[in-house]
N, C-alpha and C. Protein backbone atom coordinates (compact mmCIF):
# COMPACT_ATOMS: atom_id res chain seq x y z
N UNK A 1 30.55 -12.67 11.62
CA UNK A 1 30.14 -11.60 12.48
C UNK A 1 28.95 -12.07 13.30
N UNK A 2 29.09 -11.61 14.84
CA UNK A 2 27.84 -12.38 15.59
C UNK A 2 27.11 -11.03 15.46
N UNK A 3 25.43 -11.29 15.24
CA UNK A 3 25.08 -9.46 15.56
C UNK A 3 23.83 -10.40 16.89
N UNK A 4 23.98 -8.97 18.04
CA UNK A 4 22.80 -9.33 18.82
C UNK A 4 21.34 -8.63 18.64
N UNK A 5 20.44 -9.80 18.83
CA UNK A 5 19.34 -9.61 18.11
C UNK A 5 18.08 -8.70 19.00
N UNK A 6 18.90 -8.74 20.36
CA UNK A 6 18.57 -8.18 21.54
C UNK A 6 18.33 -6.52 21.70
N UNK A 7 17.61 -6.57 20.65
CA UNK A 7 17.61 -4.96 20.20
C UNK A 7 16.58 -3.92 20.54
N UNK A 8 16.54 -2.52 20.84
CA UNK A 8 14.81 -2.59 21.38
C UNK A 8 14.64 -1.69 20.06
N UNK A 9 12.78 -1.55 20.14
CA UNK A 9 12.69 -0.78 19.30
C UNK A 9 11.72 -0.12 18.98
N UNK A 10 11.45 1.19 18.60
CA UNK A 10 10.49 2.02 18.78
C UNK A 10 9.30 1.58 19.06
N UNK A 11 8.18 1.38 19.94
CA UNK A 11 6.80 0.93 19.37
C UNK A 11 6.20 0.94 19.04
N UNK A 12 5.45 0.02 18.15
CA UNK A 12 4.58 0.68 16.82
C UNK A 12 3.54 1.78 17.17
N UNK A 13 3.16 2.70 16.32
CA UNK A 13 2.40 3.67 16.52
C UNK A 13 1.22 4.01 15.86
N UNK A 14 0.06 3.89 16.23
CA UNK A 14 -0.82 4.00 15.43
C UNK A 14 -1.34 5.76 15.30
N UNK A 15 -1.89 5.82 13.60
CA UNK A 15 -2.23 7.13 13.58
C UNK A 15 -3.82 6.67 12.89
N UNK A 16 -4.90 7.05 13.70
CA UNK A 16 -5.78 6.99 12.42
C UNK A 16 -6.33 5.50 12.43
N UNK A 17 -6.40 4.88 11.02
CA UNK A 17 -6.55 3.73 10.78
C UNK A 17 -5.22 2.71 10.75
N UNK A 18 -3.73 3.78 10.70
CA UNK A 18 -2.84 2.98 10.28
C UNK A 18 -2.31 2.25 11.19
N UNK A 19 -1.34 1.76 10.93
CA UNK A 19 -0.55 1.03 12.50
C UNK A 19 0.57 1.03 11.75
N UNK A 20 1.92 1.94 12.36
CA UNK A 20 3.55 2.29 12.12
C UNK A 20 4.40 1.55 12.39
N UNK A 21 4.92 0.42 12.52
CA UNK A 21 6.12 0.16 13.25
C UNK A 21 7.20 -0.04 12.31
N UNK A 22 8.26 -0.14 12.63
CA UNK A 22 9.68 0.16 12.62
C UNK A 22 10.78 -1.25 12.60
N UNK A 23 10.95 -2.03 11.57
CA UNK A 23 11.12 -3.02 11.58
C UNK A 23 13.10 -3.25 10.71
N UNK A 24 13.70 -2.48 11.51
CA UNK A 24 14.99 -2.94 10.64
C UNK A 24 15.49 -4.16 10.44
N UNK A 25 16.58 -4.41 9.45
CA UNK A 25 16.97 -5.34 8.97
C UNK A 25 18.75 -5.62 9.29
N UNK A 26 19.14 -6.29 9.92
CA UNK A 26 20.49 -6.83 9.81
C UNK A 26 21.04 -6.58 8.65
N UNK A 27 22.38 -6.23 8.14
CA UNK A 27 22.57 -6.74 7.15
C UNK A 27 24.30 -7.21 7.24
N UNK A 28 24.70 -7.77 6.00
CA UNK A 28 26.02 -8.32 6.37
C UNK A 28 27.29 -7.78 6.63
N UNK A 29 26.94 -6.39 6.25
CA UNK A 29 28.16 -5.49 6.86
C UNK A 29 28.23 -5.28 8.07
N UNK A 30 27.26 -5.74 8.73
CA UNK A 30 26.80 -5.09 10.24
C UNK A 30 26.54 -3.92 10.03
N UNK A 31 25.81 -2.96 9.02
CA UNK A 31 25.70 -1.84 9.45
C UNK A 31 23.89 -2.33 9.05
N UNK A 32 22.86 -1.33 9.24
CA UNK A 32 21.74 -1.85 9.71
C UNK A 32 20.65 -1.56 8.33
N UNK A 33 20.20 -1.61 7.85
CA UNK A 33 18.79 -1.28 6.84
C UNK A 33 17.21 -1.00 7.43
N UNK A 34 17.01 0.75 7.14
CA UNK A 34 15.83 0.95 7.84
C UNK A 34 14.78 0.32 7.01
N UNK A 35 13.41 -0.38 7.77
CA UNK A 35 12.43 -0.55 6.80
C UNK A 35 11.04 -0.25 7.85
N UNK A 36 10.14 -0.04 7.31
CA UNK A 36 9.17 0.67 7.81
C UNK A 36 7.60 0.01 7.18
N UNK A 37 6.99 -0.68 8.46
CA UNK A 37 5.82 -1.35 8.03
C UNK A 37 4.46 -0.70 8.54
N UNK A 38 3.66 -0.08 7.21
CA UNK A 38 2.52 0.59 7.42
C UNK A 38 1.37 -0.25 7.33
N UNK A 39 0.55 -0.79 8.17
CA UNK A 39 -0.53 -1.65 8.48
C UNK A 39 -1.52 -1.09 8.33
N UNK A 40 -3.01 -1.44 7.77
CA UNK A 40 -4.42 -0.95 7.91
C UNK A 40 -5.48 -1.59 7.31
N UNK A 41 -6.44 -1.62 8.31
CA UNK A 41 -7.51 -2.46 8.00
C UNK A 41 -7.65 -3.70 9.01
N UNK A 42 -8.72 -4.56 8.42
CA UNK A 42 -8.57 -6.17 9.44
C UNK A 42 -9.23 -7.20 8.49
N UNK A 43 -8.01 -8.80 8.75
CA UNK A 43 -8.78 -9.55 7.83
C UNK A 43 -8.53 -9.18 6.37
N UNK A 44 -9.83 -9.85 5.65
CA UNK A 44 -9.34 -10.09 4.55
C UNK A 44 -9.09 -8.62 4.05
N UNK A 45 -9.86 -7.62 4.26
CA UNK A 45 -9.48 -6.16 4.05
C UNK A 45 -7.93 -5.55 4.69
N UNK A 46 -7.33 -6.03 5.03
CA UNK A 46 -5.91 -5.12 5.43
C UNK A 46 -4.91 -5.46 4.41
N UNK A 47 -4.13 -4.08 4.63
CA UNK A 47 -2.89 -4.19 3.80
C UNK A 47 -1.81 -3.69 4.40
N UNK A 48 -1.05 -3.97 4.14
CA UNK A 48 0.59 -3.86 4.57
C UNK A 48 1.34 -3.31 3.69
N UNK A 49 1.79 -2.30 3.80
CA UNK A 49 2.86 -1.64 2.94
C UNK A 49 4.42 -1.29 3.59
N UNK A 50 5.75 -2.36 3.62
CA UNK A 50 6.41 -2.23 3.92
C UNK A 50 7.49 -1.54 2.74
N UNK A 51 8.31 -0.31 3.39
CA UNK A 51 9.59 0.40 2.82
C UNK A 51 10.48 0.26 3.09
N UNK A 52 11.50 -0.02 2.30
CA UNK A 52 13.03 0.01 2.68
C UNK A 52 13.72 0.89 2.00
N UNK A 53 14.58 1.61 3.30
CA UNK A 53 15.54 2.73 2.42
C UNK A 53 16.60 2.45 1.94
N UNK A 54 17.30 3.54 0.87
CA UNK A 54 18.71 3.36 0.63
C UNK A 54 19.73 2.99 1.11
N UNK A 55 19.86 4.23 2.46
CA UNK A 55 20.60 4.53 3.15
C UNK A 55 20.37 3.28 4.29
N UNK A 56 21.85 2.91 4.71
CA UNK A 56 22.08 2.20 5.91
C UNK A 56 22.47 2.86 7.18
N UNK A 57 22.41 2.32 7.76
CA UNK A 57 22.88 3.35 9.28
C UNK A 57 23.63 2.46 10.10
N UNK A 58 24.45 2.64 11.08
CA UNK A 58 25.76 1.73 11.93
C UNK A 58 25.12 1.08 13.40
N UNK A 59 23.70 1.60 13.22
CA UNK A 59 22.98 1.10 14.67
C UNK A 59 21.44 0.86 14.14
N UNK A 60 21.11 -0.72 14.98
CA UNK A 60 20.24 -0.97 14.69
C UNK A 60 18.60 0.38 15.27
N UNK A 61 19.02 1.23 16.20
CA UNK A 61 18.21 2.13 16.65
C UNK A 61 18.15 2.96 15.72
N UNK A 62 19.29 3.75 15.20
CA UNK A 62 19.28 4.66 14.52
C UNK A 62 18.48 4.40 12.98
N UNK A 63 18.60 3.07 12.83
CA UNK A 63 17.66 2.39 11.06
C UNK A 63 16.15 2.45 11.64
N UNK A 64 15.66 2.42 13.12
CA UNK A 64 14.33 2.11 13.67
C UNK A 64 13.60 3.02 13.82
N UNK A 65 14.90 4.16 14.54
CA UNK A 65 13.96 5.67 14.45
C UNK A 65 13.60 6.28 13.32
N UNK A 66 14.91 6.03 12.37
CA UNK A 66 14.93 7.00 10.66
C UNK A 66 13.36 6.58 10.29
N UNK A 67 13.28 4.95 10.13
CA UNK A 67 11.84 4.07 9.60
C UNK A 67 10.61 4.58 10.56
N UNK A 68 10.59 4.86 11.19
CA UNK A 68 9.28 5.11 11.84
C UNK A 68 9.42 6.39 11.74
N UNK A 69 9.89 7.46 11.32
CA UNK A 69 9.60 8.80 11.38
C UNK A 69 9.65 9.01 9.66
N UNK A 70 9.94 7.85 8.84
CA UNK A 70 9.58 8.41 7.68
C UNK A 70 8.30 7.63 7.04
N UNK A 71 7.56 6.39 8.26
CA UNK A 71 6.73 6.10 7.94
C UNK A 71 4.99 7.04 8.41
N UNK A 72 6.05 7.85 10.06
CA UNK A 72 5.07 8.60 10.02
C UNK A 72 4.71 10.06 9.23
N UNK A 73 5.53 9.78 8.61
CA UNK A 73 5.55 11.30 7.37
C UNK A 73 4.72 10.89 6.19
N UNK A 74 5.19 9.52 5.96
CA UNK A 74 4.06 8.98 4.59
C UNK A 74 2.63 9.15 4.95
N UNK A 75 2.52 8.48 6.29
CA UNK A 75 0.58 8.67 6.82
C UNK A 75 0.50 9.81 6.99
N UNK A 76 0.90 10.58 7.26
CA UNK A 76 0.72 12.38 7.35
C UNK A 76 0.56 12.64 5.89
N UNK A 77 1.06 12.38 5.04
CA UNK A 77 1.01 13.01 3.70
C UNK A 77 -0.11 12.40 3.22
N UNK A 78 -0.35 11.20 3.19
CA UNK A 78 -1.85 10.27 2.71
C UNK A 78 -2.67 10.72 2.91
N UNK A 79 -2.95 10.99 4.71
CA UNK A 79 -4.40 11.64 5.37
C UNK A 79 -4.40 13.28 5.09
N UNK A 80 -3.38 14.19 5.01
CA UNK A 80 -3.47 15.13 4.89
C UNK A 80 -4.87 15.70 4.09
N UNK A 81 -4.78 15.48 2.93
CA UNK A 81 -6.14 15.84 2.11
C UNK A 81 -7.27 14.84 1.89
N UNK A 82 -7.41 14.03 3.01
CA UNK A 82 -8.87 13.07 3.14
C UNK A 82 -9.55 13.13 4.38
């Protein structure tokens, strides 16, 4: 299977301290794996917390939007009470 890599995709979004972007994954069915990379900090202080979901989706957009709208739900829930 050829997949094109020529894909666009949400741009990362910062909330706060964090930085969102939206990083799906190919996979060998051709159908797509959302994963979602939450950034914060700088240097030796930053951390990265990347998620990957269950669920696959049949377009690499549709795995990019799901990941960035459930990464911006995690930073909403974090900052909520700080």
């Amino acid at each position: 299977m050829i997949h094109n890599n020529n894909f666009s995709r949400p741009s990362p979004v910062t909330i706060g301290k964090y930085r969102v972007a939206a990083c799906p994954q190919a996979l060998d069915s051709g159908r797509f794996a959302a994963q979602v990379s939450i950034a914060s900090g700088r240097g030796s202080a930053s951390t990265d917390r990347v998620m990957r979901f269950c669920d696959d989706f049949s377009t690499h957009d549709a795995a990019a939007h799901y990941a960035l709208a459930q990464g911006i739900e995690w930073v909403h829930q974090t900052t909520r009470f700080h």
